[in-house]
Protein backbone atom coordinates (compact mmCIF):
# COMPACT_ATOMS: atom_id res chain seq x y z
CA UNK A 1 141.28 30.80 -3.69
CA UNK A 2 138.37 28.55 -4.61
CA UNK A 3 140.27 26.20 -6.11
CA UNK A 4 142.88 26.21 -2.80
CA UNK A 5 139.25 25.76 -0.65
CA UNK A 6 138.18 22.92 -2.91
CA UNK A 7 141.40 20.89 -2.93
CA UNK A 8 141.73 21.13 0.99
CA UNK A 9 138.15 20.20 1.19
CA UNK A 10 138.89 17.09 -1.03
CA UNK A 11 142.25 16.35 0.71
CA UNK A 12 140.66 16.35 4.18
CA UNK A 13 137.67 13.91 3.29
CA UNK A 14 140.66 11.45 1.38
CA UNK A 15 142.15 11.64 5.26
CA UNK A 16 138.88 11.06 6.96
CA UNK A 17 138.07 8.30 4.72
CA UNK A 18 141.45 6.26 5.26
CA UNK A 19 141.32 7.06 8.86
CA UNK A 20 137.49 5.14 9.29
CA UNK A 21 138.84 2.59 6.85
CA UNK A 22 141.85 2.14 9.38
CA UNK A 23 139.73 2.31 12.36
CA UNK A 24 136.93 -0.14 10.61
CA UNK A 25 140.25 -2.58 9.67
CA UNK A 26 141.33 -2.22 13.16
CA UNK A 27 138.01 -3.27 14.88
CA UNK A 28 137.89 -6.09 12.46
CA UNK A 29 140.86 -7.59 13.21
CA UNK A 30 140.05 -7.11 17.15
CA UNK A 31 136.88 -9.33 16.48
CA UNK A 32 138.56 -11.93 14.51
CA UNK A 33 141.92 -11.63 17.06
CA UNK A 34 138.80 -11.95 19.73
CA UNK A 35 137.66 -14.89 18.25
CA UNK A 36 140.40 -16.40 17.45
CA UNK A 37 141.84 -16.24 21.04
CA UNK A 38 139.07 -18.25 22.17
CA UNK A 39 140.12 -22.06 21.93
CA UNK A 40 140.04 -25.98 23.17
CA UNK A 41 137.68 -28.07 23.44
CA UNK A 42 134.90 -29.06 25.81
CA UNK A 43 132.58 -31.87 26.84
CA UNK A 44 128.99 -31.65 27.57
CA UNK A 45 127.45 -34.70 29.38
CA UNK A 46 123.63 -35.16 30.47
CA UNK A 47 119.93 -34.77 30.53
CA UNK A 48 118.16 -35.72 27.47
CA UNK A 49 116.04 -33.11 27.45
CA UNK A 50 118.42 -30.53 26.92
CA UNK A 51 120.64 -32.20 24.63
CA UNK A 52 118.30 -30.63 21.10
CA UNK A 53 119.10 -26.97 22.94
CA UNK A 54 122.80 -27.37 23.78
CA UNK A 55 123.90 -29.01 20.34
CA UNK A 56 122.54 -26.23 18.61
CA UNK A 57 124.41 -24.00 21.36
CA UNK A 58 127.37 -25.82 20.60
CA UNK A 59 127.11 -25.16 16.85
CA UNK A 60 126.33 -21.23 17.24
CA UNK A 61 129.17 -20.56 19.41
CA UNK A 62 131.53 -22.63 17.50
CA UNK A 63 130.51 -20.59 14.50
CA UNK A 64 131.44 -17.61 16.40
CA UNK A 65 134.68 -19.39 17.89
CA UNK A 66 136.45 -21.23 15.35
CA UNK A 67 138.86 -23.21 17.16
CA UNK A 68 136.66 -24.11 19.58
CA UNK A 69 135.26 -27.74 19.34
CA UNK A 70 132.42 -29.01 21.69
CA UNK A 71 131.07 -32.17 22.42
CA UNK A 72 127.54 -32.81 23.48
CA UNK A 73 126.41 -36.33 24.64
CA UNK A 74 122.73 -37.29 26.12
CA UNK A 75 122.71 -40.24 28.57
CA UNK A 76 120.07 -38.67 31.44
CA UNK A 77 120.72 -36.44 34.48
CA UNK A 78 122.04 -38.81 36.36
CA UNK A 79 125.35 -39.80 34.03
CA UNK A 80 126.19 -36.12 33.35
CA UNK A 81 126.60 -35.73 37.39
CA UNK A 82 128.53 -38.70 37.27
CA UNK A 83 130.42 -37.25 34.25
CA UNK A 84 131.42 -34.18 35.88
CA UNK A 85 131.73 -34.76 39.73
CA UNK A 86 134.40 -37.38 37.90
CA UNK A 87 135.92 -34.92 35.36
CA UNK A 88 135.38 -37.02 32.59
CA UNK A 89 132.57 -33.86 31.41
CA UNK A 90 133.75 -30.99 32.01
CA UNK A 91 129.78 -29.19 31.88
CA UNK A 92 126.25 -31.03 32.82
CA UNK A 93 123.22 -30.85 31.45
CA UNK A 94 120.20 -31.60 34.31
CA UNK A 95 116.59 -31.76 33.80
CA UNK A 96 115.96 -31.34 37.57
CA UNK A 97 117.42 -29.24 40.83
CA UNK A 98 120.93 -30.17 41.69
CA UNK A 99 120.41 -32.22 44.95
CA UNK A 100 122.56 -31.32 48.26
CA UNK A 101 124.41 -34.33 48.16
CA UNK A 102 125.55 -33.49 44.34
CA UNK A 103 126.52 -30.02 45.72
CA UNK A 104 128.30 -30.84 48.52
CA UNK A 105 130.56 -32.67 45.92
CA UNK A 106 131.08 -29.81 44.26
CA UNK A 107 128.15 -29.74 41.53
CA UNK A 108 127.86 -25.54 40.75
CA UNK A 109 125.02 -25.20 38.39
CA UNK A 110 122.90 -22.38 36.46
CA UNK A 111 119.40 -22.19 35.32
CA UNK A 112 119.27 -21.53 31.88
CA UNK A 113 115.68 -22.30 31.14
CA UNK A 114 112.36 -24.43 31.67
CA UNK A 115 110.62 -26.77 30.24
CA UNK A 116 108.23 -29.44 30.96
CA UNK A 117 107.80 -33.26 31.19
CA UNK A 118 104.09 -34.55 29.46
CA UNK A 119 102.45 -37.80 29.87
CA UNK A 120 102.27 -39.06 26.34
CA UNK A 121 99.92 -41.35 24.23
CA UNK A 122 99.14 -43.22 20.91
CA UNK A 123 97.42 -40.93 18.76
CA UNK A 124 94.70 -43.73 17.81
CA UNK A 125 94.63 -44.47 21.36
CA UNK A 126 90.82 -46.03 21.64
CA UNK A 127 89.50 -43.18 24.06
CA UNK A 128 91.45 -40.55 23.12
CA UNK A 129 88.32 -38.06 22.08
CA UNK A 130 87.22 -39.25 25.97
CA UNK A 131 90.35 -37.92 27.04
CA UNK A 132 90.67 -34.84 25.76
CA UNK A 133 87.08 -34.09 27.15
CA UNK A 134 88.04 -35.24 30.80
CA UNK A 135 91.84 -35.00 30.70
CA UNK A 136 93.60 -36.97 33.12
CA UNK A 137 94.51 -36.50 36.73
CA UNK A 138 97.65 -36.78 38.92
CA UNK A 139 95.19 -38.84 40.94
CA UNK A 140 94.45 -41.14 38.10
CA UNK A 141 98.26 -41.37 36.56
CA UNK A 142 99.00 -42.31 40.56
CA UNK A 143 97.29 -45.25 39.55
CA UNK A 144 98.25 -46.35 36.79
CA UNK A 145 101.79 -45.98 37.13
CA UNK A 146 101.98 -46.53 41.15
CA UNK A 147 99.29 -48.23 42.75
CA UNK A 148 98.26 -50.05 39.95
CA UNK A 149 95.08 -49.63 40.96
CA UNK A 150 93.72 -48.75 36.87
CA UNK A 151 94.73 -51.49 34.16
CA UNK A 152 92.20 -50.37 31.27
CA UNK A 153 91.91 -47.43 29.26
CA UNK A 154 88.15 -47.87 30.58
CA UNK A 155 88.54 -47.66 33.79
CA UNK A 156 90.51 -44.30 32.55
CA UNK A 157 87.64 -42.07 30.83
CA UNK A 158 84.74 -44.07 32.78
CA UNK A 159 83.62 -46.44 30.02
CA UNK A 160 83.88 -50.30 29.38
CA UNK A 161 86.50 -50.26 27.21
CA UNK A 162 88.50 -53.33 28.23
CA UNK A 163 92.04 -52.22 26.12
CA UNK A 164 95.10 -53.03 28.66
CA UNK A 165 97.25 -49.94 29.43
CA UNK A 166 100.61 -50.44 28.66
CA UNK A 167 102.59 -48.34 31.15
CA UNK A 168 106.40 -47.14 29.71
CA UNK A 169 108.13 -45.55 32.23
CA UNK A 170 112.76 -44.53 31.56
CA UNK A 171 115.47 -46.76 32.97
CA UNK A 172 117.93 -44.67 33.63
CA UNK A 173 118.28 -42.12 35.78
CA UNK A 174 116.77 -38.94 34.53
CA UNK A 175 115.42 -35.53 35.89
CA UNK A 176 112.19 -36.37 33.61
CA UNK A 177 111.58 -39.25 36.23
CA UNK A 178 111.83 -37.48 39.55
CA UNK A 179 109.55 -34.43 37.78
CA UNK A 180 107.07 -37.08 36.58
CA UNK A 181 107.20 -38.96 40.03
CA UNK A 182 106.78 -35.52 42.13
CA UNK A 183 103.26 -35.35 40.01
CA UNK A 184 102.15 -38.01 40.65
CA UNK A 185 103.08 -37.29 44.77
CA UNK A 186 105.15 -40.71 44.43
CA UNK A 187 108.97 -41.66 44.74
CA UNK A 188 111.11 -42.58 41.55
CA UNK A 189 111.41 -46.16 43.13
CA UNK A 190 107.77 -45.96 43.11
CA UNK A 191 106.90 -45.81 39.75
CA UNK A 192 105.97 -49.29 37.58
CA UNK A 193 106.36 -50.17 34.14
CA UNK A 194 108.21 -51.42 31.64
CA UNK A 195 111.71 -49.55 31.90
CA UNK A 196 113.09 -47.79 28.77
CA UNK A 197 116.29 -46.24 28.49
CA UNK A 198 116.06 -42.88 27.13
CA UNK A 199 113.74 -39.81 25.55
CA UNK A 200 113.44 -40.97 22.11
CA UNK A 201 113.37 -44.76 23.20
CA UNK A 202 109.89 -44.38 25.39
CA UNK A 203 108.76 -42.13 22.55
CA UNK A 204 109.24 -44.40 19.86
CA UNK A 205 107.87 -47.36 22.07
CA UNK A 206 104.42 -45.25 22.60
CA UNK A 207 104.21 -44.68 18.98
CA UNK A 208 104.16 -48.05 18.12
CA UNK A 209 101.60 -49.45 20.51
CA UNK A 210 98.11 -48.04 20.48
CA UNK A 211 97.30 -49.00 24.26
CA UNK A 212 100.28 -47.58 25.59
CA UNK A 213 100.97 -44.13 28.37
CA UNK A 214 104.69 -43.01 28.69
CA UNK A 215 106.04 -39.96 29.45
CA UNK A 216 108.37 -37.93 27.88
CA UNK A 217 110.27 -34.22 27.32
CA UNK A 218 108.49 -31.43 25.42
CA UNK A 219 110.68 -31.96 22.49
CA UNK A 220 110.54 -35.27 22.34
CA UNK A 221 106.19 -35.21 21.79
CA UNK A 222 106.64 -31.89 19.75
CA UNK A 223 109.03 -31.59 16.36
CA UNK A 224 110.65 -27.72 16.88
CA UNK A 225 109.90 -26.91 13.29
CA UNK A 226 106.05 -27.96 12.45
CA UNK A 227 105.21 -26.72 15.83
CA UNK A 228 103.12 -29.98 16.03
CA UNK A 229 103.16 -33.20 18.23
CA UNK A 230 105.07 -35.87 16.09
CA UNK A 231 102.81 -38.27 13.92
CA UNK A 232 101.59 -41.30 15.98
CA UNK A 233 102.54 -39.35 19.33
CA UNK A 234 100.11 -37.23 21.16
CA UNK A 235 100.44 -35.49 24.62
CA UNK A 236 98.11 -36.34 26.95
CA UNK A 237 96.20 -33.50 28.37
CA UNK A 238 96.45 -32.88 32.23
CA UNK A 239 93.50 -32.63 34.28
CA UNK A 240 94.90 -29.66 36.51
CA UNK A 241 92.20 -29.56 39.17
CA UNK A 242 90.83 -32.95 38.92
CA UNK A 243 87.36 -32.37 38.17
CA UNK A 244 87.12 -34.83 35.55
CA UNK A 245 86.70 -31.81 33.22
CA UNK A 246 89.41 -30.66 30.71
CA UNK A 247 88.90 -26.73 30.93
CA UNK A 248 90.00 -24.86 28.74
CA UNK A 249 92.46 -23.34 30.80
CA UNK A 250 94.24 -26.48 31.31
CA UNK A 251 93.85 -27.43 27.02
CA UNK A 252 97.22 -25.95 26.01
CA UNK A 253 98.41 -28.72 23.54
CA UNK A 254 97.35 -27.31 20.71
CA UNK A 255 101.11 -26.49 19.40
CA UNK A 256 104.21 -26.01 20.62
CA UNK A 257 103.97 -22.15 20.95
CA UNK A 258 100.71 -22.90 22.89
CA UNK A 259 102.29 -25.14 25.80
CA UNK A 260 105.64 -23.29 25.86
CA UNK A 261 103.30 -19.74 26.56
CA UNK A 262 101.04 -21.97 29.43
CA UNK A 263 104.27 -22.69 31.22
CA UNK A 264 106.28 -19.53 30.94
CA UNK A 265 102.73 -17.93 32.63
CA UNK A 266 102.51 -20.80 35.23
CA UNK A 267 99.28 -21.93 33.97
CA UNK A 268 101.24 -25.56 33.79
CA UNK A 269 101.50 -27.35 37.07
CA UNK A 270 104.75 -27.32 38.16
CA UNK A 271 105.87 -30.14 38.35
CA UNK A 272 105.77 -31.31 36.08
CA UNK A 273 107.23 -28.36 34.06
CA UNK A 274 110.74 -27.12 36.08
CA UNK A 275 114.23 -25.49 35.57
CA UNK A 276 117.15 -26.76 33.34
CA UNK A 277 120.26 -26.61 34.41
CA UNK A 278 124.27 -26.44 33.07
CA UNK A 279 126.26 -27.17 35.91
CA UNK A 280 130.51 -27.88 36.47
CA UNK A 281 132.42 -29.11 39.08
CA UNK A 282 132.78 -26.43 41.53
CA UNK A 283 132.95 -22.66 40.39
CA UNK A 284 134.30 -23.24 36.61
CA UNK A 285 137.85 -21.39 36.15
CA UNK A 286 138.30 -22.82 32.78
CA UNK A 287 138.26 -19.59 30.87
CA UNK A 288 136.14 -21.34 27.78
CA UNK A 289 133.65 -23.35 30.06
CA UNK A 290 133.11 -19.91 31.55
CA UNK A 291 132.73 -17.98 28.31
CA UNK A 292 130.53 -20.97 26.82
CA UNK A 293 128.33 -20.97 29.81
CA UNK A 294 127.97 -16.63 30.04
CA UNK A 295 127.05 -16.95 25.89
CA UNK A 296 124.30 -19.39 27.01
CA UNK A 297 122.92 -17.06 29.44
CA UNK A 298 122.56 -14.08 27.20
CA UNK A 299 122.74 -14.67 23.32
CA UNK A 300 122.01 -17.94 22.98
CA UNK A 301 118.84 -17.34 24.27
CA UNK A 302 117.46 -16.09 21.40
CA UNK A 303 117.28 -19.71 20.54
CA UNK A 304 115.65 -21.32 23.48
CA UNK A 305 112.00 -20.61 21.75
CA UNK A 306 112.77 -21.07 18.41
CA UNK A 307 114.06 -24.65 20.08
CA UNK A 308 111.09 -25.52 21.70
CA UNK A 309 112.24 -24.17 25.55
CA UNK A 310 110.64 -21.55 27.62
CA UNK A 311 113.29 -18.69 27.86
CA UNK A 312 113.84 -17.12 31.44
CA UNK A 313 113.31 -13.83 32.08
CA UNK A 314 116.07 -10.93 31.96
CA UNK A 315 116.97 -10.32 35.31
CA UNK A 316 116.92 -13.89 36.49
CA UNK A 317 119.55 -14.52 33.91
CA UNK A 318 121.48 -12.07 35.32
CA UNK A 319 121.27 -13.31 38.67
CA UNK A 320 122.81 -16.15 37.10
CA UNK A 321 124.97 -14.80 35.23
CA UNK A 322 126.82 -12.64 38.16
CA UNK A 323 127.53 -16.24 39.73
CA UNK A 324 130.51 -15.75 37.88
């Protein structure tokens, strides 16, 4: 009898065993079936400042999708509208609202995080200690960049240093423009300088001359894996309240972590920091733009931080996400 007991004991655990190996095969071959019945290809058009966070989107969720392939190109706000009103894109990237005119057309978009836009510097700019004592106002940056009214970094900090400000403002049409320009209480017409097409381009331009003020995308001032500003670059610290006093309240540029954490808790003015947006042409029925854009909203934010982005919080991204 004990021998009977043992051998049906043994016999039942054999079945048990080959059922959960059938049931782990089957659940397997679901996920790769799931995967694998994902595919095509997609374009991604737009805003500079998003293009760092979407190509690494891009590369997760083709990891996860196989024969999916996705293109990302930067070339400002502006041309991904263009891009997709003309379905030539078939998703935007925008570092700004969608204006009414681009809806009415059909533009459908979805915040999917925040960042912010920061007046940038040389870092052996001649008064930068000055600076990061008094900061700088909207007032101030009004001037420079609007009325002219402020030519020398002097006339800046309150000293008599004579060194001409060279002002670098983008060419093309970007959401980091209209953000900068609403600071500053001005219109993007408004704003003088010498014109620059792109993030990197007015980046690279401040780095290489000591006297000049440009302004540029969080990611673009701070590299997403030292944490740091980039060497030769340095953010220029915003005097929130214009009392001529940097507080330390308003010093958050210490490291990346630091600013991201000051505009997630709105203790960034806003603007400059605002919402970043994917957007189609009308309510997307493409099954993978749709799937792309849902991923974005919930896993791939676990890499909006680790990018350099402020991530959203839960139920706003499910607000979003039920746009669907």
């Amino acid at each position: 009898m004990k021998l009977k007991y043992f051998q049906t004991i043994v016999i039942s655990a054999v079945l048990v065993s080959v059922l959960l190996s059938q049931v782990g095969c089957t659940k397997e071959k679901q996920s790769e079936n799931a995967n694998k019945e994902l595919k095509g290809e997609l374009a991604i058009s737009g805003a500079f400042v998003l293009y760092p966070l979407v190509v690494k989107w891009a590369e997760e969720f083709q990891k996860l999708n196989p024969n999916v392939i996705i293109d990302v190109t930067a070339g400002g706000t502006g041309k991904g509208v263009t891009d997709v009103l003309s379905e030539t894109a078939d998703i935007g990237m925008a570092g700004r609202d969608l204006n009414e005119s681009e809806i009415k057309q059909g533009a459908f978009g979805v915040a999917i995080g925040k960042d912010a836009v920061l007046a940038t510097g040389n870092s052996q700019n001649p008064v930068i200690q000055e600076i990061f004592k008094k900061g700088i106002s909207a007032e101030i940056f009004n001037k420079i960049y609007v009325t002219k009214e402020i030519t020398t970094w002097g006339q800046v900090v309150g000293n008599q240093n004579d060194s001409p400000i060279e002002v670098y403002k983008r060419s093309d049409a970007g959401g980091v423009t209209e953000s900068w320009a609403k600071f500053l209480k001005a219109d993007q017409d408004d704003l003088k300088g010498i014109g620059i097409f792109g993030d990197p381009a007015v980046a690279e331009a401040v780095k290489k001359s000591v006297n000049g003020v440009g302004f540029n995308n969080t990611l673009y001032v701070y590299d997403s894996q030292t944490r740091l500003p980039y060497p030769g670059l340095t953010p220029i610290p915003y005097d929130v309240n214009g009392n001529g006093i940097l507080e330390s309240s308003e010093n958050v540029y210490q490291n990346l972590d630091s600013l991201i954490n000051a505009i997630k808790y709105d203790r960034f003015p806003t603007p400059p920091s605002r919402m970043l947006y994917l957007f189609t042409k009308n309510k997307p029925t493409n099954p993978l733009a749709i799937a792309f854009l849902k991923w974005c909203l919930t896993d791939g934010q676990k890499y909006c931080n680790e990018a350099g982005y402020v991530n959203l919080e839960k139920s706003f991204l499910e607000k979003e996400n039920s746009k669907f």
